[in-house]
PDB file of N, CA and C in Angstrom:
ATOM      1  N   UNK A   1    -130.547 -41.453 -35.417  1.00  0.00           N
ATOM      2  CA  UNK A   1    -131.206 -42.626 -35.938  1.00  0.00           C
ATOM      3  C   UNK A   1    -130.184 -43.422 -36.751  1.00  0.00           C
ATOM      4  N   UNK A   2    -130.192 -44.469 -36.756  1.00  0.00           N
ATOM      5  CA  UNK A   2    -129.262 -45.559 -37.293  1.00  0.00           C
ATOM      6  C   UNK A   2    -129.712 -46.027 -38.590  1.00  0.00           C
ATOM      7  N   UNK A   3    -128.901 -47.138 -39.503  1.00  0.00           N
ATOM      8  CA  UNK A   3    -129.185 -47.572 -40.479  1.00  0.00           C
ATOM      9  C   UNK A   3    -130.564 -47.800 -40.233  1.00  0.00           C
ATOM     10  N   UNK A   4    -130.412 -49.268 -39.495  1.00  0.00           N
ATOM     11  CA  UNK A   4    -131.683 -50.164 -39.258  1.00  0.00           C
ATOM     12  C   UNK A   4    -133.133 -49.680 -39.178  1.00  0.00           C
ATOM     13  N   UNK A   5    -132.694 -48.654 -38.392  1.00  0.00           N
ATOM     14  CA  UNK A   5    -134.328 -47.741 -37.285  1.00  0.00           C
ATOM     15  C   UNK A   5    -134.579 -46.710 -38.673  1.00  0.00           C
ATOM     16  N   UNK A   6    -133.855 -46.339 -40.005  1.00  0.00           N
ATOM     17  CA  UNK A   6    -134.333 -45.438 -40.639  1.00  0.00           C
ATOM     18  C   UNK A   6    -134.864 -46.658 -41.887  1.00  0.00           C
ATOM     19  N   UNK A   7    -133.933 -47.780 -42.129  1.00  0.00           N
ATOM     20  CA  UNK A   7    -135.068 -48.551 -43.157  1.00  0.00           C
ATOM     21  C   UNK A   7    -136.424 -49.151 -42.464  1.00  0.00           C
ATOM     22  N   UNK A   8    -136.535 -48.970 -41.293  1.00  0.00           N
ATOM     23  CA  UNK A   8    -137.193 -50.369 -40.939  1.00  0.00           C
ATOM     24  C   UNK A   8    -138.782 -49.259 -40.773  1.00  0.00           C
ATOM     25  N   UNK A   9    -138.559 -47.421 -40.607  1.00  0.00           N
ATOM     26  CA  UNK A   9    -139.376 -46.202 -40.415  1.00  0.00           C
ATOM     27  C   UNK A   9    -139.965 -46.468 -42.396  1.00  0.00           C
ATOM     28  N   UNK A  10    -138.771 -46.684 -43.094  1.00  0.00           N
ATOM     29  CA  UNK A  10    -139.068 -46.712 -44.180  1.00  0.00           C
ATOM     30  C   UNK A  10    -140.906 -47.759 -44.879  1.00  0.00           C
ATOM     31  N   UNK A  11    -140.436 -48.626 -43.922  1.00  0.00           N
ATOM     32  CA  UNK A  11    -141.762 -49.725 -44.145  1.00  0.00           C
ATOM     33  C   UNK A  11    -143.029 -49.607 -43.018  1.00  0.00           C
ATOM     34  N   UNK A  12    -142.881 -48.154 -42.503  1.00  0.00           N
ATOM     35  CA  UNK A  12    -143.736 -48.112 -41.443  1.00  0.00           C
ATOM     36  C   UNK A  12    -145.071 -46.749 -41.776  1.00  0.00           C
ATOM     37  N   UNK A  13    -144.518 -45.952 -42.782  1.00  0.00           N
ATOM     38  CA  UNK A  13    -145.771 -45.093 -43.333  1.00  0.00           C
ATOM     39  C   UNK A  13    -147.059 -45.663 -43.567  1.00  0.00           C
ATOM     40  N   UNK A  14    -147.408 -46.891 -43.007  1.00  0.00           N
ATOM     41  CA  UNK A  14    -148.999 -46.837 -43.064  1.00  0.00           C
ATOM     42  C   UNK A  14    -148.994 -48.622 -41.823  1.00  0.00           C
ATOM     43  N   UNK A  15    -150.066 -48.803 -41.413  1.00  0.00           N
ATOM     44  CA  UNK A  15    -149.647 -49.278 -40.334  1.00  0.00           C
ATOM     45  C   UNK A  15    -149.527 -51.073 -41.130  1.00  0.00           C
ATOM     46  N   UNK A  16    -148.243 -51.910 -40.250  1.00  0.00           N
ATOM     47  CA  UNK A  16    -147.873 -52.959 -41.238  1.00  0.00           C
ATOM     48  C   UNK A  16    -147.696 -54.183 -39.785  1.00  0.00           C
ATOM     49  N   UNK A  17    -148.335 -55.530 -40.284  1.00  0.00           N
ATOM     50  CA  UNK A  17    -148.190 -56.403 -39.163  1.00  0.00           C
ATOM     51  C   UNK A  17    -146.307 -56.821 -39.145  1.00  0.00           C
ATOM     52  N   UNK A  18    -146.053 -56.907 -37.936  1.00  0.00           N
ATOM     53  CA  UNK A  18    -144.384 -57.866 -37.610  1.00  0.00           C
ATOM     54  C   UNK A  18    -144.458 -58.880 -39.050  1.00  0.00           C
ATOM     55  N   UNK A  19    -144.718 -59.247 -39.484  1.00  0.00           N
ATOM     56  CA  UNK A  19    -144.688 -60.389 -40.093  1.00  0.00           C
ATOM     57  C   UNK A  19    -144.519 -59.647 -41.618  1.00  0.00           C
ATOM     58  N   UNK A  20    -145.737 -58.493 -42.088  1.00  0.00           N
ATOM     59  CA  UNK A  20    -145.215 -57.777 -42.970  1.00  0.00           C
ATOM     60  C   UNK A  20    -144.094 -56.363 -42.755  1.00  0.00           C
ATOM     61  N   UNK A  21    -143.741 -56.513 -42.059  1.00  0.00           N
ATOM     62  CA  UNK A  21    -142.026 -56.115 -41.875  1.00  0.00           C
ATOM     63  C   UNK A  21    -141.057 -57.044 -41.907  1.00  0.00           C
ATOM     64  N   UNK A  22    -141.225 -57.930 -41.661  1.00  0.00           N
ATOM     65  CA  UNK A  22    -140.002 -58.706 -41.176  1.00  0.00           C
ATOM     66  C   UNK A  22    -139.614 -59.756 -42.452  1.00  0.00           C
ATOM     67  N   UNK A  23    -141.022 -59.742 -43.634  1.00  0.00           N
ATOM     68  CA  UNK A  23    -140.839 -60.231 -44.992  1.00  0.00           C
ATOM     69  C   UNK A  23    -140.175 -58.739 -46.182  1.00  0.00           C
ATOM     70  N   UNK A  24    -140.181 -58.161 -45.611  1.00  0.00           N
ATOM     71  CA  UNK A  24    -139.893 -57.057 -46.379  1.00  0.00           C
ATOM     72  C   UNK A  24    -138.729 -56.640 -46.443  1.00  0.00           C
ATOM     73  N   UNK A  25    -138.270 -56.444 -45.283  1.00  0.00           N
ATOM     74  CA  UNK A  25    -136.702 -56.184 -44.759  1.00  0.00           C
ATOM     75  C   UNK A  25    -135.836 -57.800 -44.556  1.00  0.00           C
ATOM     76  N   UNK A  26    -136.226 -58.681 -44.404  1.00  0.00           N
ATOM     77  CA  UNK A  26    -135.443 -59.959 -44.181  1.00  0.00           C
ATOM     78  C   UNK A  26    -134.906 -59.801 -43.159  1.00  0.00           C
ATOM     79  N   UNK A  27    -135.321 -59.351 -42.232  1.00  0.00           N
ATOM     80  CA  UNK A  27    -134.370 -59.597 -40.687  1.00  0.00           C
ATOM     81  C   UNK A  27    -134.840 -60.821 -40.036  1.00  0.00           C
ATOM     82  N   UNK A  28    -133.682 -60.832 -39.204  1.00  0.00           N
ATOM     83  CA  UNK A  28    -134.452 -61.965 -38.093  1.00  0.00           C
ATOM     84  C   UNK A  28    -134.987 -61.263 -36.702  1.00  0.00           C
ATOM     85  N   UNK A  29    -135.380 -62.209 -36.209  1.00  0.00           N
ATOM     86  CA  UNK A  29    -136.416 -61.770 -35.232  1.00  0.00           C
ATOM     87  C   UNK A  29    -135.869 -60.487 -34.125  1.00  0.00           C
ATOM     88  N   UNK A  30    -134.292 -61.073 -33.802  1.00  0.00           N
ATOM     89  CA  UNK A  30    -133.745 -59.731 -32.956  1.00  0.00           C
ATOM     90  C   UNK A  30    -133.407 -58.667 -33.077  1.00  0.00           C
ATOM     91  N   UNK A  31    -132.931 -58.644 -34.455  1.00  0.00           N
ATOM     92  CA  UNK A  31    -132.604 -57.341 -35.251  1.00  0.00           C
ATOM     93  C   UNK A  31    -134.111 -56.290 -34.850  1.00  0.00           C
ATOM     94  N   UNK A  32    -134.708 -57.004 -35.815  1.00  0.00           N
ATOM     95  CA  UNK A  32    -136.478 -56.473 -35.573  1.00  0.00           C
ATOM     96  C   UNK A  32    -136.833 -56.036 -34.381  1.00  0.00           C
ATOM     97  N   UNK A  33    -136.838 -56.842 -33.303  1.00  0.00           N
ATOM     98  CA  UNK A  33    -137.190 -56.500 -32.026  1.00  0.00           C
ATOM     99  C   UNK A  33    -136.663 -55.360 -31.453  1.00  0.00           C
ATOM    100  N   UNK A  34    -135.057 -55.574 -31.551  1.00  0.00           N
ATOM    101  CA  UNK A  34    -134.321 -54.309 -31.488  1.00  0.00           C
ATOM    102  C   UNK A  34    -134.264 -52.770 -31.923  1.00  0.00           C
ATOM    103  N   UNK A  35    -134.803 -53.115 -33.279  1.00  0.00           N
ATOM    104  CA  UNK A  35    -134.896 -51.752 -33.854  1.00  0.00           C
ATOM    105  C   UNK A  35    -136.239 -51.429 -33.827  1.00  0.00           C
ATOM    106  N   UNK A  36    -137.557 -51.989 -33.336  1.00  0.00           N
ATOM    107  CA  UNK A  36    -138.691 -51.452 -33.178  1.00  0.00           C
ATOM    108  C   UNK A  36    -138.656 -51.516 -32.008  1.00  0.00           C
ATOM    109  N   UNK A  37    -138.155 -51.780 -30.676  1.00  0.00           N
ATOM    110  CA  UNK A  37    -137.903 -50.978 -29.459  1.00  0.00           C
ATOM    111  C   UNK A  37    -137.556 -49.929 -29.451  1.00  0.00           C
ATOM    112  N   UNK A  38    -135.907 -49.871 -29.871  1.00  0.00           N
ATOM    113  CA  UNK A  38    -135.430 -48.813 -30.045  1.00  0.00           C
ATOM    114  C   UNK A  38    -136.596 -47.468 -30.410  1.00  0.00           C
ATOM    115  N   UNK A  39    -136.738 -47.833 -31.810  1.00  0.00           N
ATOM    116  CA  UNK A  39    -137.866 -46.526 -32.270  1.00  0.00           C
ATOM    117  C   UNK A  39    -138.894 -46.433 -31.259  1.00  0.00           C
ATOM    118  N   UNK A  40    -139.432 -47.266 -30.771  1.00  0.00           N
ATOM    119  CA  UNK A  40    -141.023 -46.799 -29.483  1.00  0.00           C
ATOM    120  C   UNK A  40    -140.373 -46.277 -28.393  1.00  0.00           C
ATOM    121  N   UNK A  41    -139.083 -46.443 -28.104  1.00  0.00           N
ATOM    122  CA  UNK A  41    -138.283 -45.598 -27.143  1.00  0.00           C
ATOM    123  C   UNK A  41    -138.331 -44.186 -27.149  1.00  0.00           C
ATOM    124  N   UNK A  42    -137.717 -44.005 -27.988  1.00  0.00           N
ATOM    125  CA  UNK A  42    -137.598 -42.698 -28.937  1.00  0.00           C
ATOM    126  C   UNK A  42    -139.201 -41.831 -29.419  1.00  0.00           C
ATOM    127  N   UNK A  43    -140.378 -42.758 -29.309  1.00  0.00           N
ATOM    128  CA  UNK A  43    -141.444 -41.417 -29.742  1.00  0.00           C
ATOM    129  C   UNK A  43    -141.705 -41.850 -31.405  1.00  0.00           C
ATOM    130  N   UNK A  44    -140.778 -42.711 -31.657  1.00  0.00           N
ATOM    131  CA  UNK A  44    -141.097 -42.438 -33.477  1.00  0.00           C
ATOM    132  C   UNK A  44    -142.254 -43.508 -34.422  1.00  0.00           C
ATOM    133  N   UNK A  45    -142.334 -44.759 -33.114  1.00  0.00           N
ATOM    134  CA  UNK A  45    -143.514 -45.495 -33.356  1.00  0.00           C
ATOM    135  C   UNK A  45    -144.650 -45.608 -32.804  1.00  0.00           C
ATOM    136  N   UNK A  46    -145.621 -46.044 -32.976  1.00  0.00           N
ATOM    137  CA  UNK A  46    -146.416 -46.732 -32.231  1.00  0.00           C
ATOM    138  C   UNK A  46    -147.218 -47.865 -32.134  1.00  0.00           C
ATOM    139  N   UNK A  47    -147.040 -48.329 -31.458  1.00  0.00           N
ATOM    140  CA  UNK A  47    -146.992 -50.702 -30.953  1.00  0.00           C
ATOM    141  C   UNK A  47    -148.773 -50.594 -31.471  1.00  0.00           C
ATOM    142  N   UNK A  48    -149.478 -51.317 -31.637  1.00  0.00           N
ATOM    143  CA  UNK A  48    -150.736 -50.999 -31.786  1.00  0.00           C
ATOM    144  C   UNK A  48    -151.395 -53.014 -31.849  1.00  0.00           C
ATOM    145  N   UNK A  49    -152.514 -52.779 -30.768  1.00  0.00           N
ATOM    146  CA  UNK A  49    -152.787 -54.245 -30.600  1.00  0.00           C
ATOM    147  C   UNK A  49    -153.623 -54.943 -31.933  1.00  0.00           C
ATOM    148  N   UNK A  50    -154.351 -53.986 -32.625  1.00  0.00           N
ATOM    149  CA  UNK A  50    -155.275 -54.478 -33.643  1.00  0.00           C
ATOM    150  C   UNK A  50    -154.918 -52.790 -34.631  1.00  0.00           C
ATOM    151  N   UNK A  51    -155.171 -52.896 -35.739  1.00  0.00           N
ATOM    152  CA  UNK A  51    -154.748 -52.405 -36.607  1.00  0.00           C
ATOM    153  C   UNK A  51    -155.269 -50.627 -36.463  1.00  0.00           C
ATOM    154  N   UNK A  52    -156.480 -50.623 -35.568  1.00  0.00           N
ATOM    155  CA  UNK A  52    -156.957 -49.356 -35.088  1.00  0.00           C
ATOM    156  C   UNK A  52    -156.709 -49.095 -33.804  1.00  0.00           C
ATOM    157  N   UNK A  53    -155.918 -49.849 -32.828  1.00  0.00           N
ATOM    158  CA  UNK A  53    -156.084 -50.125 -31.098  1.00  0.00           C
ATOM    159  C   UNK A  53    -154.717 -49.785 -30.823  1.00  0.00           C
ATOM    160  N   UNK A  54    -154.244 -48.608 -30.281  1.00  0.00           N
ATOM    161  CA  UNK A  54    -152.897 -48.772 -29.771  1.00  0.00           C
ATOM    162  C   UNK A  54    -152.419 -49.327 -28.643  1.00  0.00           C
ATOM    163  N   UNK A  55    -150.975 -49.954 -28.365  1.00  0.00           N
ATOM    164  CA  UNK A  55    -150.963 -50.941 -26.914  1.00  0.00           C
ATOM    165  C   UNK A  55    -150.816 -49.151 -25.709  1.00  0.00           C
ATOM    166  N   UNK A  56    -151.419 -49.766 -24.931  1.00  0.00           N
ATOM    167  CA  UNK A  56    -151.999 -49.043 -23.974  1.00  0.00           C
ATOM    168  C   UNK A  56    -150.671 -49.462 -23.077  1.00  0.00           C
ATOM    169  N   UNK A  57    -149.896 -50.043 -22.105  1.00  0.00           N
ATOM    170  CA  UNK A  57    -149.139 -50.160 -21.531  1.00  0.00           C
ATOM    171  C   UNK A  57    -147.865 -49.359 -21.979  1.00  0.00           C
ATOM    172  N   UNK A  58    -147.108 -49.030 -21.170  1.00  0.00           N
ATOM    173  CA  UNK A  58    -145.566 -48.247 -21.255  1.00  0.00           C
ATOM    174  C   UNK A  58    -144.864 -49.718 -21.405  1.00  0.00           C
ATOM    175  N   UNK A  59    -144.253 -49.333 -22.654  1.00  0.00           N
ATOM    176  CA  UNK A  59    -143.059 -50.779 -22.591  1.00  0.00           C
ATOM    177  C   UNK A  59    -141.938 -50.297 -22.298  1.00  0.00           C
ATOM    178  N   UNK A  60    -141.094 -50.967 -21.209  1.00  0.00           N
ATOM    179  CA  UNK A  60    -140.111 -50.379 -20.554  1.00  0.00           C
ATOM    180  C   UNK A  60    -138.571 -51.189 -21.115  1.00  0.00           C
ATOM    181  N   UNK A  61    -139.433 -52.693 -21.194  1.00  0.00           N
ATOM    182  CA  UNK A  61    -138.264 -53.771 -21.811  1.00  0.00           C
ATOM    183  C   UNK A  61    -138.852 -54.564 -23.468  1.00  0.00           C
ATOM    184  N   UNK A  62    -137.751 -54.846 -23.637  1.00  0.00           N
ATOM    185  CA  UNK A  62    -138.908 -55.748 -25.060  1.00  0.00           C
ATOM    186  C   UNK A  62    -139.208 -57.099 -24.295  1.00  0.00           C
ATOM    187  N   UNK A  63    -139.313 -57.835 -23.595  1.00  0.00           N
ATOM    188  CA  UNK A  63    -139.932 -58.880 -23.124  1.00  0.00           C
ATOM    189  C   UNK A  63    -141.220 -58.308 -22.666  1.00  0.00           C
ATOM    190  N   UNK A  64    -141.304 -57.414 -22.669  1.00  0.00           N
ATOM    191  CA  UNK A  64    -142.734 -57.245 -22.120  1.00  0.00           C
ATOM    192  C   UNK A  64    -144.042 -57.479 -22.991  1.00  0.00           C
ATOM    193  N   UNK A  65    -143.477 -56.802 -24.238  1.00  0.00           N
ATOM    194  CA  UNK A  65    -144.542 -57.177 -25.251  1.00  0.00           C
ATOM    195  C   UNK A  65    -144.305 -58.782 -26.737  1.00  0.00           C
ATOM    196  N   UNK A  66    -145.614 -59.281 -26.847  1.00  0.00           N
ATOM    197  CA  UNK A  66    -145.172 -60.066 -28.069  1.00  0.00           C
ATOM    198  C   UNK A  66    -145.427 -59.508 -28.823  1.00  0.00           C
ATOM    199  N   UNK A  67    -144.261 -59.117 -29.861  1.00  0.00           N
ATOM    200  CA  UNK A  67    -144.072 -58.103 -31.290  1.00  0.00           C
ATOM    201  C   UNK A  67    -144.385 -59.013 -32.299  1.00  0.00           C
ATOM    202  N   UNK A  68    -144.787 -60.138 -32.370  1.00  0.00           N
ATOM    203  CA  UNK A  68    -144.746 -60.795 -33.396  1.00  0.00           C
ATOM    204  C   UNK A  68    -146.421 -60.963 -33.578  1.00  0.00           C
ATOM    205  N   UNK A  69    -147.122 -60.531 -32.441  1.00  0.00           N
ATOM    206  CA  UNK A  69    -147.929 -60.463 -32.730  1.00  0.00           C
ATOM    207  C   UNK A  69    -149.213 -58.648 -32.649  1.00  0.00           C
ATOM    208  N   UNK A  70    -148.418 -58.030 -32.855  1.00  0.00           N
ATOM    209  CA  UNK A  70    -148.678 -56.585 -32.626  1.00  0.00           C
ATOM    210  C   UNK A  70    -148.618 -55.992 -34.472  1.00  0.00           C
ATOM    211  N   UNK A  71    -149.167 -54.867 -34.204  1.00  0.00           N
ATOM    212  CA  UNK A  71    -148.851 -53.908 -35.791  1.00  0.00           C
ATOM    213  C   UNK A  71    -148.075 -52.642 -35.150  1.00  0.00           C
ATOM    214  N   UNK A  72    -147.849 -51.883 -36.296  1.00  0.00           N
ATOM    215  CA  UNK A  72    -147.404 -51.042 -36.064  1.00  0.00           C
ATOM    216  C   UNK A  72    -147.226 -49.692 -37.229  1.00  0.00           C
ATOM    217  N   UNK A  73    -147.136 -48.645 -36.701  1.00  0.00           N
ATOM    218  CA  UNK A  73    -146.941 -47.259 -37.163  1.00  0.00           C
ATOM    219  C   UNK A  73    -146.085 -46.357 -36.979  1.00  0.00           C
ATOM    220  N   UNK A  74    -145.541 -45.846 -37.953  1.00  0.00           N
ATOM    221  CA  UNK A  74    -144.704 -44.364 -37.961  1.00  0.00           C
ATOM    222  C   UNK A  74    -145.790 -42.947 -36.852  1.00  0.00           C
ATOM    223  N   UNK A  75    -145.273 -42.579 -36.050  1.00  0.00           N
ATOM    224  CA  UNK A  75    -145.919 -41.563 -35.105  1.00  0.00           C
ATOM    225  C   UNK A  75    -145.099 -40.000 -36.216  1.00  0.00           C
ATOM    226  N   UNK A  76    -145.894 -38.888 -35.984  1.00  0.00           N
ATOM    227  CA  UNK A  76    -145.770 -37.650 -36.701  1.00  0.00           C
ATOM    228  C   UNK A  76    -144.360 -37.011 -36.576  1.00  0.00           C
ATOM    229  N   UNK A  77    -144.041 -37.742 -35.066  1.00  0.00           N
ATOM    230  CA  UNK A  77    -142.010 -37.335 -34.780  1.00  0.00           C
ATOM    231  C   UNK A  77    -141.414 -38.330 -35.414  1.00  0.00           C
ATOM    232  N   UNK A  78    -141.841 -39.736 -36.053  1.00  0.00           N
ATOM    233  CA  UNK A  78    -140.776 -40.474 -36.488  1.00  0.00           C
ATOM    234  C   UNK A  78    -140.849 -40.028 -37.812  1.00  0.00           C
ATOM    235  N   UNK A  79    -142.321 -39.770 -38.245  1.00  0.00           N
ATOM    236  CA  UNK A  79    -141.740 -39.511 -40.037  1.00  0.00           C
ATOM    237  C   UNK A  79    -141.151 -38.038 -39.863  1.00  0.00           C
ATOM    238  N   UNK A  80    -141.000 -37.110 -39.086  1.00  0.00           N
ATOM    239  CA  UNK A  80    -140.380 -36.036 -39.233  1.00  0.00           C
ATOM    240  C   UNK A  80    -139.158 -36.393 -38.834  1.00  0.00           C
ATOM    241  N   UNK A  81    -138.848 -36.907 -38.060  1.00  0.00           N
ATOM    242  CA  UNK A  81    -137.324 -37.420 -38.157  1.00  0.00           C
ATOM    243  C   UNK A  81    -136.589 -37.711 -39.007  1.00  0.00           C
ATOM    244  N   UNK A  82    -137.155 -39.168 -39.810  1.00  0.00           N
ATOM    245  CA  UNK A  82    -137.020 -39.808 -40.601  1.00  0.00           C
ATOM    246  C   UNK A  82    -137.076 -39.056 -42.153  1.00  0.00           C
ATOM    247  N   UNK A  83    -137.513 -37.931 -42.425  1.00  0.00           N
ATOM    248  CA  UNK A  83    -137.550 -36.849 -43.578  1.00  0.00           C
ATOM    249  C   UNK A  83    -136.543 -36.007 -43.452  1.00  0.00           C
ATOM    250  N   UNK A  84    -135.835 -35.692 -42.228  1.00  0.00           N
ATOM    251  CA  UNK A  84    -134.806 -34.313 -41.664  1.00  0.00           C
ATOM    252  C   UNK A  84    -135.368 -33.597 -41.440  1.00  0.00           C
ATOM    253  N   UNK A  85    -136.388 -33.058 -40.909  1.00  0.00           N
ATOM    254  CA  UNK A  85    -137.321 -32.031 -40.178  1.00  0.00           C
ATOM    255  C   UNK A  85    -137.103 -32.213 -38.829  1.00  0.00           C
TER     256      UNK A  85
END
């Protein structure tokens, strides 16, 4: 796990819209995109359409989904990752 993908896990322990990540951390939009692909790659997030609804599709590319309008969550392997477990 990289800088980015371990602060960005940091703002993800409870589920937070793109918009409240992306005010929190100050990234711009690609950074973001990048490092919350990355992590849903990996198992350590999960994309979620409404704040209880997870996205149901396999995202294979990031064009596939609009992240700016999605939430999102730390999954039980990213905060164990993200702790050293």
């Amino acid at each position: 796990m990289n800088d980015n993908e371990f602060d960005l896990l940091d703002e993800l322990y409870f589920v937070q819209s793109y918009k409240e990540i992306k005010e929190a951390l100050q990234w711009g939009d690609d950074k973001l995109i990048e490092s919350l692909f990355s992590l849903y790659c990996k198992g350590f997030i999960k994309v979620l359409i409404a704040q209880d609804e997870e996205y149901s599709s396999n995202i294979s590319t990031p064009q596939q989904v609009k992240w700016e309008e999605m939430y999102y969550l730390a999954t039980k392997k990213g905060l164990l990752e993200h702790n050293g477990f």
